[in-house]
N, C-alpha and C. Protein backbone atom coordinates (compact mmCIF):
# COMPACT_ATOMS: atom_id res chain seq x y z
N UNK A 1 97.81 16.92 81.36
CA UNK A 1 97.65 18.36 81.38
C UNK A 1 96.35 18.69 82.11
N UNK A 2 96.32 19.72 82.93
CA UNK A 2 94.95 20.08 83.91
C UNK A 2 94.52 21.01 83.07
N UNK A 3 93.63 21.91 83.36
CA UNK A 3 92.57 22.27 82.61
C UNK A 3 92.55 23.52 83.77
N UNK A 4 93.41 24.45 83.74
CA UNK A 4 93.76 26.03 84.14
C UNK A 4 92.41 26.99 84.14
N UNK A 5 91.40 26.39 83.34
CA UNK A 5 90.07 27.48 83.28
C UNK A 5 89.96 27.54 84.90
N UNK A 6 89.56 28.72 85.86
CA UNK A 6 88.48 28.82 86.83
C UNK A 6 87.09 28.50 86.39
N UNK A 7 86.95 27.77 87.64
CA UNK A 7 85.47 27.29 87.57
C UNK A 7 84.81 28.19 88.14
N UNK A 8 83.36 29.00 88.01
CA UNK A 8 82.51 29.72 88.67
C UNK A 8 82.23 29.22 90.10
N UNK A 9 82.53 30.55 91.24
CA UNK A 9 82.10 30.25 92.39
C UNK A 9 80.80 29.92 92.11
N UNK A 10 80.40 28.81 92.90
CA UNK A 10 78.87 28.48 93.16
C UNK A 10 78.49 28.89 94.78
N UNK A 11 77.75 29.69 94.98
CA UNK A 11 76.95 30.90 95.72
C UNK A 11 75.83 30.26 96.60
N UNK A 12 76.11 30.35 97.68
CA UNK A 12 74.23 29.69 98.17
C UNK A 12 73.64 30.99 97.72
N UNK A 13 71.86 30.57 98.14
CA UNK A 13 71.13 32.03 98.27
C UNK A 13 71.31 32.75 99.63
N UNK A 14 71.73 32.78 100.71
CA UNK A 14 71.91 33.36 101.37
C UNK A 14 73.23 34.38 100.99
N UNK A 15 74.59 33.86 100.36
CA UNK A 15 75.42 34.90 99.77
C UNK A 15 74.78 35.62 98.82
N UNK A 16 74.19 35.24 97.92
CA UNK A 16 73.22 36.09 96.71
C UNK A 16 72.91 37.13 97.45
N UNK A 17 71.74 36.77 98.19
CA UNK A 17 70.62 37.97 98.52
C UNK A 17 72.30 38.54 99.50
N UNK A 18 73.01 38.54 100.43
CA UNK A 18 73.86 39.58 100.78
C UNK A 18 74.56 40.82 99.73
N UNK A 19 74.76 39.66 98.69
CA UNK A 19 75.52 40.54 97.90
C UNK A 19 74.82 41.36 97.03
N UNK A 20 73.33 40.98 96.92
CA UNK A 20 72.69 42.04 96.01
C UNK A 20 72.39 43.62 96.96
N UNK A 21 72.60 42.86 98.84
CA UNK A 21 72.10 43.81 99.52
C UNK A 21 73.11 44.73 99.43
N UNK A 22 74.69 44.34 99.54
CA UNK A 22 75.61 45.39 99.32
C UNK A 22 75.77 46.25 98.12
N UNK A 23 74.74 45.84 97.09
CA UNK A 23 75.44 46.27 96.15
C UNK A 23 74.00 47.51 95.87
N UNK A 24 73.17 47.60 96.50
CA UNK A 24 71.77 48.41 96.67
C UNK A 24 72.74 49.11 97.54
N UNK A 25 73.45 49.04 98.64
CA UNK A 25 74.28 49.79 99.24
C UNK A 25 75.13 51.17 98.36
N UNK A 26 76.47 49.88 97.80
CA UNK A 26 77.28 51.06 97.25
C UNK A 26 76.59 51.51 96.16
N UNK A 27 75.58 51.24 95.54
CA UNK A 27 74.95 51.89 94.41
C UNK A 27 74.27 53.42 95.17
N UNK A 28 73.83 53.03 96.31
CA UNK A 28 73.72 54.50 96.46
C UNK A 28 74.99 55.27 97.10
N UNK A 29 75.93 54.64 97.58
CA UNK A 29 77.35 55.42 97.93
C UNK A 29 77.62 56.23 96.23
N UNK A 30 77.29 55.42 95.62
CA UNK A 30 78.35 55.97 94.09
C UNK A 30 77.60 57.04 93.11
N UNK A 31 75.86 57.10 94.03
CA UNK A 31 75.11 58.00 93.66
C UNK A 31 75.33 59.10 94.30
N UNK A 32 75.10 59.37 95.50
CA UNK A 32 76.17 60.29 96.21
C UNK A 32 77.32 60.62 95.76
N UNK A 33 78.36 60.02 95.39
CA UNK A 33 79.58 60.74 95.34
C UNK A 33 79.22 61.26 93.80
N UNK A 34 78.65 60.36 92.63
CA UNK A 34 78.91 61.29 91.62
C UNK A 34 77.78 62.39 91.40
N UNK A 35 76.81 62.80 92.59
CA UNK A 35 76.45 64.04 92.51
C UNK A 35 77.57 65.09 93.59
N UNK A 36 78.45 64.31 94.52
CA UNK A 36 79.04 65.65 95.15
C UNK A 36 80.16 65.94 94.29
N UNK A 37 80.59 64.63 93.18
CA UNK A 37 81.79 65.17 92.91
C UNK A 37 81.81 65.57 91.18
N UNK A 38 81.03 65.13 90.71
CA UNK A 38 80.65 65.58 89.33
C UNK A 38 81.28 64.47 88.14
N UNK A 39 81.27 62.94 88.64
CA UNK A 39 82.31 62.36 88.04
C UNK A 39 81.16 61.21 87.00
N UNK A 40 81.66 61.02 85.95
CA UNK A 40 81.07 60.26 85.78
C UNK A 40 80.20 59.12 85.51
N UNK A 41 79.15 58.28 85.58
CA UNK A 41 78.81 56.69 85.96
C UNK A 41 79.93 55.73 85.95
N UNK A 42 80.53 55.90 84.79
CA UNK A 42 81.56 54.80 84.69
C UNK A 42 82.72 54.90 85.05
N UNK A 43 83.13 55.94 85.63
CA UNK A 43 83.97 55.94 86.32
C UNK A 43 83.72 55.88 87.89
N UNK A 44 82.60 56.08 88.36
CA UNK A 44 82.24 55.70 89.77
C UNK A 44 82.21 54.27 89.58
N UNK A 45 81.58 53.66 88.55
CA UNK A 45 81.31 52.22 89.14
C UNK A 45 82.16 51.71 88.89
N UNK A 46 83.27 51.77 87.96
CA UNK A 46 84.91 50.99 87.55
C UNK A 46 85.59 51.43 88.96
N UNK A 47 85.94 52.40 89.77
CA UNK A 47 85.81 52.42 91.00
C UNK A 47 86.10 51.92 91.96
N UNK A 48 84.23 52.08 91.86
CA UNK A 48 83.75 51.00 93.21
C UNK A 48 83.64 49.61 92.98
N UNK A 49 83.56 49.05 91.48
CA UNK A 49 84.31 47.14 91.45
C UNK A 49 85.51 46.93 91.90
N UNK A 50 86.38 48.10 91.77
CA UNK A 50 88.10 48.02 91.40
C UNK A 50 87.97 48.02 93.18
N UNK A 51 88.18 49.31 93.78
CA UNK A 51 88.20 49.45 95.30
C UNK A 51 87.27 49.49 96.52
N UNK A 52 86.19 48.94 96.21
CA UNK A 52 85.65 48.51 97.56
C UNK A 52 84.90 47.25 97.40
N UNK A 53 84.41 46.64 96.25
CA UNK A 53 83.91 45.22 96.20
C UNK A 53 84.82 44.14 97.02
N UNK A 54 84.72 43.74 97.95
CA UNK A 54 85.60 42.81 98.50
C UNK A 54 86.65 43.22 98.86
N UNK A 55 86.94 44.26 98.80
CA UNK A 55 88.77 44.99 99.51
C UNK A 55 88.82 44.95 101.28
N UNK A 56 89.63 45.09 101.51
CA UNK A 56 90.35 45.10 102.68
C UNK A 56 90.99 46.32 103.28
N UNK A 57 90.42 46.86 103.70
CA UNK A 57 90.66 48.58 104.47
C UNK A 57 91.24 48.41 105.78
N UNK A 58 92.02 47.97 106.64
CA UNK A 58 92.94 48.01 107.94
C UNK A 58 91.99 46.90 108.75
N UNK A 59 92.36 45.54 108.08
CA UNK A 59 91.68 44.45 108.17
C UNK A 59 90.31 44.32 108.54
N UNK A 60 89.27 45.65 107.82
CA UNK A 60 88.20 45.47 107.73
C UNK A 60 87.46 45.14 106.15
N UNK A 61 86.91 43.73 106.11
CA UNK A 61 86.98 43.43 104.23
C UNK A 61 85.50 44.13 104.20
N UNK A 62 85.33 45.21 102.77
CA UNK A 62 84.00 45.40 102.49
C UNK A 62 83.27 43.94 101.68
N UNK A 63 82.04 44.06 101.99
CA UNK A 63 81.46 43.04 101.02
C UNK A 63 81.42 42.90 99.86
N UNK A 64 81.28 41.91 99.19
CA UNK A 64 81.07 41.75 97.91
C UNK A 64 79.68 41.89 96.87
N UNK A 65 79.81 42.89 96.15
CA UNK A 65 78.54 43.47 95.86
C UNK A 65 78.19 42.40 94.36
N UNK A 66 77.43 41.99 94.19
CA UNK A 66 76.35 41.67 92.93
C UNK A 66 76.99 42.87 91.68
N UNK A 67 77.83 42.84 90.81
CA UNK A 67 78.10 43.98 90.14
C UNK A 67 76.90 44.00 89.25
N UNK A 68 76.33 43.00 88.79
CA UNK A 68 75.51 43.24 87.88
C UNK A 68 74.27 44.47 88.16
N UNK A 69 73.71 43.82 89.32
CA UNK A 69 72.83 44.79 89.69
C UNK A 69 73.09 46.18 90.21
N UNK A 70 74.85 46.47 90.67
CA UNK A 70 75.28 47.49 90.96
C UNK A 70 75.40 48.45 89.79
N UNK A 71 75.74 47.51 88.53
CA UNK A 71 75.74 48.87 87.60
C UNK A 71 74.13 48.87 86.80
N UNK A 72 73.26 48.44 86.81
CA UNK A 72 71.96 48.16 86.22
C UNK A 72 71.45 49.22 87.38
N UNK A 73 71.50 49.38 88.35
CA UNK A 73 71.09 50.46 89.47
C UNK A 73 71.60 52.01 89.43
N UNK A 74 73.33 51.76 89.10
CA UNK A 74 73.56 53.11 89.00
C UNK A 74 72.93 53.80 87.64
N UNK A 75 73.38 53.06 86.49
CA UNK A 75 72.89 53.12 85.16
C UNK A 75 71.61 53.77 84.85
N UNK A 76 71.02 52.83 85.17
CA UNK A 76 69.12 53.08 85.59
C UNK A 76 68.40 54.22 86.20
N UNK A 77 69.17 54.69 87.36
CA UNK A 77 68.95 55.80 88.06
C UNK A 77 69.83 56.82 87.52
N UNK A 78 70.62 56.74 86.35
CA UNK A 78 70.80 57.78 85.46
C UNK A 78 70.10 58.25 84.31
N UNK A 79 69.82 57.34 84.03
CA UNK A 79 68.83 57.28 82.66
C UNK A 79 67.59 57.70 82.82
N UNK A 80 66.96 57.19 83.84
CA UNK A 80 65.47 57.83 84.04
C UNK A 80 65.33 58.84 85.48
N UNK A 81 66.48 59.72 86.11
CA UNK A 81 66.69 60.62 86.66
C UNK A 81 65.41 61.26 86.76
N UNK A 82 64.95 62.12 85.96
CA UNK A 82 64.12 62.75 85.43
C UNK A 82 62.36 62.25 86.29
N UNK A 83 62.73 60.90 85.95
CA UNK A 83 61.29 60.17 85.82
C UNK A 83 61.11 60.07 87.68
N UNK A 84 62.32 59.33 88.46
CA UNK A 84 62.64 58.89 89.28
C UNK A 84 62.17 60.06 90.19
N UNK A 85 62.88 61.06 90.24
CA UNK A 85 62.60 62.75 90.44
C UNK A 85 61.41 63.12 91.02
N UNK A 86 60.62 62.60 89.99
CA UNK A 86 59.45 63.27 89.89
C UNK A 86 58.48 62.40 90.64
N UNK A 87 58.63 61.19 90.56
CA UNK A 87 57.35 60.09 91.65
C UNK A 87 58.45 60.48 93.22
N UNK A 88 59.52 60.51 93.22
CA UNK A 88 59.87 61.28 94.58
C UNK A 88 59.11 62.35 94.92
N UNK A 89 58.94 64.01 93.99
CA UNK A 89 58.43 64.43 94.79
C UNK A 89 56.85 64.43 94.45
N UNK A 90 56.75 63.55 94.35
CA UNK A 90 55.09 63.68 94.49
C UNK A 90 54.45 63.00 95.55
N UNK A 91 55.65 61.75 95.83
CA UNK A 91 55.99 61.24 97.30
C UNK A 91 56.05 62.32 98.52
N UNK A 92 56.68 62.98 98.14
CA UNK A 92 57.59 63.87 99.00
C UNK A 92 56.31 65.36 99.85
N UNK A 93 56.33 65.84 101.11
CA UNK A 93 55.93 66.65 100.72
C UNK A 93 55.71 68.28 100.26
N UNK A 94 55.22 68.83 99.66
CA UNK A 94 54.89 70.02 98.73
C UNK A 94 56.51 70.71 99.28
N UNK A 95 56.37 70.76 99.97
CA UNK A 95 57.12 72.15 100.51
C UNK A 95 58.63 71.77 100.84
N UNK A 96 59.17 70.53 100.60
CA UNK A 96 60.36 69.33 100.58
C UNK A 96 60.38 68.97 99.09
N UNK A 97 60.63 69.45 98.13
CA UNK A 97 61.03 68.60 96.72
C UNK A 97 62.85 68.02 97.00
N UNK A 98 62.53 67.15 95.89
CA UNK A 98 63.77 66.30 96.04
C UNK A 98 65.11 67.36 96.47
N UNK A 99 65.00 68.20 95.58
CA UNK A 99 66.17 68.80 95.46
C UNK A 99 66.36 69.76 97.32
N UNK A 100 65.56 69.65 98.22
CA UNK A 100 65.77 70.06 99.29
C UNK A 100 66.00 69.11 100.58
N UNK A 101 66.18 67.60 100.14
CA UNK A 101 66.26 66.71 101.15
C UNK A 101 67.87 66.14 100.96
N UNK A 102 68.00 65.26 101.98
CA UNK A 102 69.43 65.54 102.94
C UNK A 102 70.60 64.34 101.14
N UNK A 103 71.19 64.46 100.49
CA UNK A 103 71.91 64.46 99.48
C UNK A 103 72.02 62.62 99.25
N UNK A 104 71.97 62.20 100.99
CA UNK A 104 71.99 60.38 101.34
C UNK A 104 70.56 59.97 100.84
N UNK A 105 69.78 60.37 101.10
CA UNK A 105 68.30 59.97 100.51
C UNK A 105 68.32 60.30 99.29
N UNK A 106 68.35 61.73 98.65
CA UNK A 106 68.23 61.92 97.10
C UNK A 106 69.07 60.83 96.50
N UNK A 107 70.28 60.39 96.96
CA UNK A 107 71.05 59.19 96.31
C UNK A 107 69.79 57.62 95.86
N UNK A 108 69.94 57.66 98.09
CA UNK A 108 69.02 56.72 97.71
C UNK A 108 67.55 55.78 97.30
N UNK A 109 66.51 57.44 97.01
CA UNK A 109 65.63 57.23 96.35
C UNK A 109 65.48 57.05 95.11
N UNK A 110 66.96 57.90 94.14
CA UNK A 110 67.19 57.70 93.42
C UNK A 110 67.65 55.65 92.88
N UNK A 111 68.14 55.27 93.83
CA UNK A 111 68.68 53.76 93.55
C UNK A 111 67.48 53.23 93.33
N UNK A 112 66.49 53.04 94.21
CA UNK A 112 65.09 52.59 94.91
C UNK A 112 64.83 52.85 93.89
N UNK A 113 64.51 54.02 92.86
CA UNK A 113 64.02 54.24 92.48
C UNK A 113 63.61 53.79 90.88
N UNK A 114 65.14 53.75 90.70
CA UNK A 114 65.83 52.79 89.40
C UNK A 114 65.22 50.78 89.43
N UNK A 115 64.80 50.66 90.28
CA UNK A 115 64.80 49.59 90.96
C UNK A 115 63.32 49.05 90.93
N UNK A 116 62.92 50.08 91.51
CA UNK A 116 61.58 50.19 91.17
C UNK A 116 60.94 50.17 89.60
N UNK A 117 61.10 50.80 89.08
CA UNK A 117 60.92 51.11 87.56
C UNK A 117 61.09 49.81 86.28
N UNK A 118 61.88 48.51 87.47
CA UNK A 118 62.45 47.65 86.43
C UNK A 118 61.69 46.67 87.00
N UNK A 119 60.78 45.87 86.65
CA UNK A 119 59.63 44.76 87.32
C UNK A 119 61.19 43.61 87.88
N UNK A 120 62.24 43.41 87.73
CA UNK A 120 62.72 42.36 87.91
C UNK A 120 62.67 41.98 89.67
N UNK A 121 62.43 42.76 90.53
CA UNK A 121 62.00 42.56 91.84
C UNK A 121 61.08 43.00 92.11
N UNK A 122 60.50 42.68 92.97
CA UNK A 122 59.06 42.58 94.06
C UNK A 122 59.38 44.27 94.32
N UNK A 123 58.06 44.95 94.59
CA UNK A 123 58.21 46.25 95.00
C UNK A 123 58.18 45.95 96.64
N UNK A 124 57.79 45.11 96.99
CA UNK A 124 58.30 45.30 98.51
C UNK A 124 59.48 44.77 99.57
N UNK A 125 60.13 44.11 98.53
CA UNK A 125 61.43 43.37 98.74
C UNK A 125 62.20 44.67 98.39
N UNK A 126 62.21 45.49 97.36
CA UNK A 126 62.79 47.10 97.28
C UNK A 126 62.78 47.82 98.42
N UNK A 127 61.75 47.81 99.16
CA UNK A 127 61.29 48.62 99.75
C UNK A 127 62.49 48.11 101.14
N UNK A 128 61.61 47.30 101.72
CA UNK A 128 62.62 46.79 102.45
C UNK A 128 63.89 46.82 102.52
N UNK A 129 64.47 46.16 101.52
CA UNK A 129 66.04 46.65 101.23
C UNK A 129 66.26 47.73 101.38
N UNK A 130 66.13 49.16 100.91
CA UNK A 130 66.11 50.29 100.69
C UNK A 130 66.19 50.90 102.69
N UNK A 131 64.92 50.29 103.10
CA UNK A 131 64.87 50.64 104.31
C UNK A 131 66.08 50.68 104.86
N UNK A 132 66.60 48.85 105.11
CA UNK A 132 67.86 48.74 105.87
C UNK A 132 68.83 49.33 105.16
N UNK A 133 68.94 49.72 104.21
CA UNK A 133 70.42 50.93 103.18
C UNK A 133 69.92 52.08 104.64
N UNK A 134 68.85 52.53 104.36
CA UNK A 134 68.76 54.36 105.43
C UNK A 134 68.99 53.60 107.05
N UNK A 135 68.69 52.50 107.06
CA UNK A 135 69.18 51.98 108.72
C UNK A 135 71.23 52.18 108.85
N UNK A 136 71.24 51.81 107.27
CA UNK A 136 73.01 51.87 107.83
C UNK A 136 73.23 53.07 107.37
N UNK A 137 72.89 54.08 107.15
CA UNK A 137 73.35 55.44 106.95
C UNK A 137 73.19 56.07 108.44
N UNK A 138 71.76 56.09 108.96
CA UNK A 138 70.90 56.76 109.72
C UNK A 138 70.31 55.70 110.80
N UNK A 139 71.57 54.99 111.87
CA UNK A 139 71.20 54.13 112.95
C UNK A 139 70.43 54.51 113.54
N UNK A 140 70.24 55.91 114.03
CA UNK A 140 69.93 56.12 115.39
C UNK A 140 68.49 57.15 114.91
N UNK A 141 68.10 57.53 113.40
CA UNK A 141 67.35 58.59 113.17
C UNK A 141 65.89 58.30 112.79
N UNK A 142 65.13 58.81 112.23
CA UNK A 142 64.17 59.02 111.99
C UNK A 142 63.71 58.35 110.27
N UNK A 143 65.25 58.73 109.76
CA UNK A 143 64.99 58.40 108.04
C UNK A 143 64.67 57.26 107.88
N UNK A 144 64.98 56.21 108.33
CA UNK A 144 64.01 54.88 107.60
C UNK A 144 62.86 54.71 107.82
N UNK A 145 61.37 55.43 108.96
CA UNK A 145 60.43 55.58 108.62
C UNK A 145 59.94 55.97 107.31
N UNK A 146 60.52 57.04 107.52
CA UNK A 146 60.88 57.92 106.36
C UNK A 146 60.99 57.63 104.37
N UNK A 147 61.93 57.01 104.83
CA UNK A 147 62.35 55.82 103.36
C UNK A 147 61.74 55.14 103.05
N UNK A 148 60.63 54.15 104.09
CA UNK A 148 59.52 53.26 104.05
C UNK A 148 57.82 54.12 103.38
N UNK A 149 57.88 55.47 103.73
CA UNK A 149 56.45 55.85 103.57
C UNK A 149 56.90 56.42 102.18
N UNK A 150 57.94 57.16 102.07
CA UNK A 150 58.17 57.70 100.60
C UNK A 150 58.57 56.20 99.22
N UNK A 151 58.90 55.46 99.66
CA UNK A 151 58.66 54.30 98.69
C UNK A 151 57.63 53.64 98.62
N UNK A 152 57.01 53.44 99.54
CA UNK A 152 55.78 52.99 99.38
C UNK A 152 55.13 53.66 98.66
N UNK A 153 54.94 54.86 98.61
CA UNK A 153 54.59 55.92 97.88
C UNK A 153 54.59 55.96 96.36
N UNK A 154 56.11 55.67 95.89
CA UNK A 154 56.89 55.40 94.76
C UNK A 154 56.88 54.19 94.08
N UNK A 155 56.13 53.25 95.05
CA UNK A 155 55.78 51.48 94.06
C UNK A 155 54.57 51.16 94.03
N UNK A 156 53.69 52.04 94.59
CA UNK A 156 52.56 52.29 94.52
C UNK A 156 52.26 53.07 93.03
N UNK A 157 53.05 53.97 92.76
CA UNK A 157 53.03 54.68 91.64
C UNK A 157 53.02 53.75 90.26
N UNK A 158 54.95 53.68 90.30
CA UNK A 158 55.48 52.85 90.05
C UNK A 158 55.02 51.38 89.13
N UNK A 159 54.50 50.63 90.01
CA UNK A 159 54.16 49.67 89.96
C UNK A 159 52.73 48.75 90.71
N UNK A 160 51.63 49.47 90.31
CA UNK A 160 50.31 49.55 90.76
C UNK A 160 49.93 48.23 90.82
N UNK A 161 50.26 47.55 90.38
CA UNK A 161 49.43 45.82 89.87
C UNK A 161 49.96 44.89 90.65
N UNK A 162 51.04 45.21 91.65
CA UNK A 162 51.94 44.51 92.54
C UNK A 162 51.26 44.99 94.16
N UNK A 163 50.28 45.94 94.01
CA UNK A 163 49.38 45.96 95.39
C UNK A 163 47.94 45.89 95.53
């Protein structure tokens, strides 16, 4: 008789760090949609495990996201909203509060932001990441300067003892 259990994929670190990068991704896709659409956490992120972690859209496969950290991100940046908010706009400036910048950033300062708040990564490995998230929103623009000076801003706050 064989022994029917699945064995755990074993992962290099190069798939790891991809998949935590996708999943800093759709965490801010699912921040976005459940502020445009009013739906919500757990049903965005049951979702986005169910239909875009690894799916196949007209033989284009999305990546496979890290769920753990996908829902510890959305989660996180629900819970301390409030907190997150507020080192944005103090980031931000005077005359730009959160609530007046473009809906893709409020998502994903909000992620960053959740992210930030939790020592389990480097504040500048956040940062970074975060960057290339506004590089694939905003190829051709201005916002990942942008994303870079307002987080810096925010892990500086954040997390003072890490600079």
């Amino acid at each position: 008789m064989t022994d029917e259990t699945p064995r755990p994929i074993k992962r290099t670190q190069e798939e790891k760090r991809q998949m935590k990068s996708a999943a800093r991704l759709y965490a801010v896709q699912a921040l976005f949609q459940m502020e445009t659409s009013g739906q919500t956490p757990e049903r965005i992120t049951r979702e986005f495990e169910t239909h875009r972690f690894g799916a196949v859209y007209d033989e284009d496969e999305m990546a496979e996201g890290d769920p753990d950290l996908f829902r510890r991100l959305v989660d996180d940046a629900v819970v301390w909203q409030a907190r997150i908010d507020q080192m944005t706009d103090r980031a931000l400036v005077a005359k730009w509060p959160i609530d007046r910048i473009d809906p893709v950033l409020r998502a994903l300062f909000r992620a960053a932001g959740a992210e930030l708040v939790n020592p389990a990564t480097p504040p500048k490995v956040v940062i970074n990441e975060f960057v290339d998230v506004a590089r694939a929103f905003f190829p051709e623009g201005k916002e990942p300067s942008f994303v870079n000076a307002v987080l810096d801003h925010m892990a500086r706050e954040a997390r003072p003892e890490a600079f």
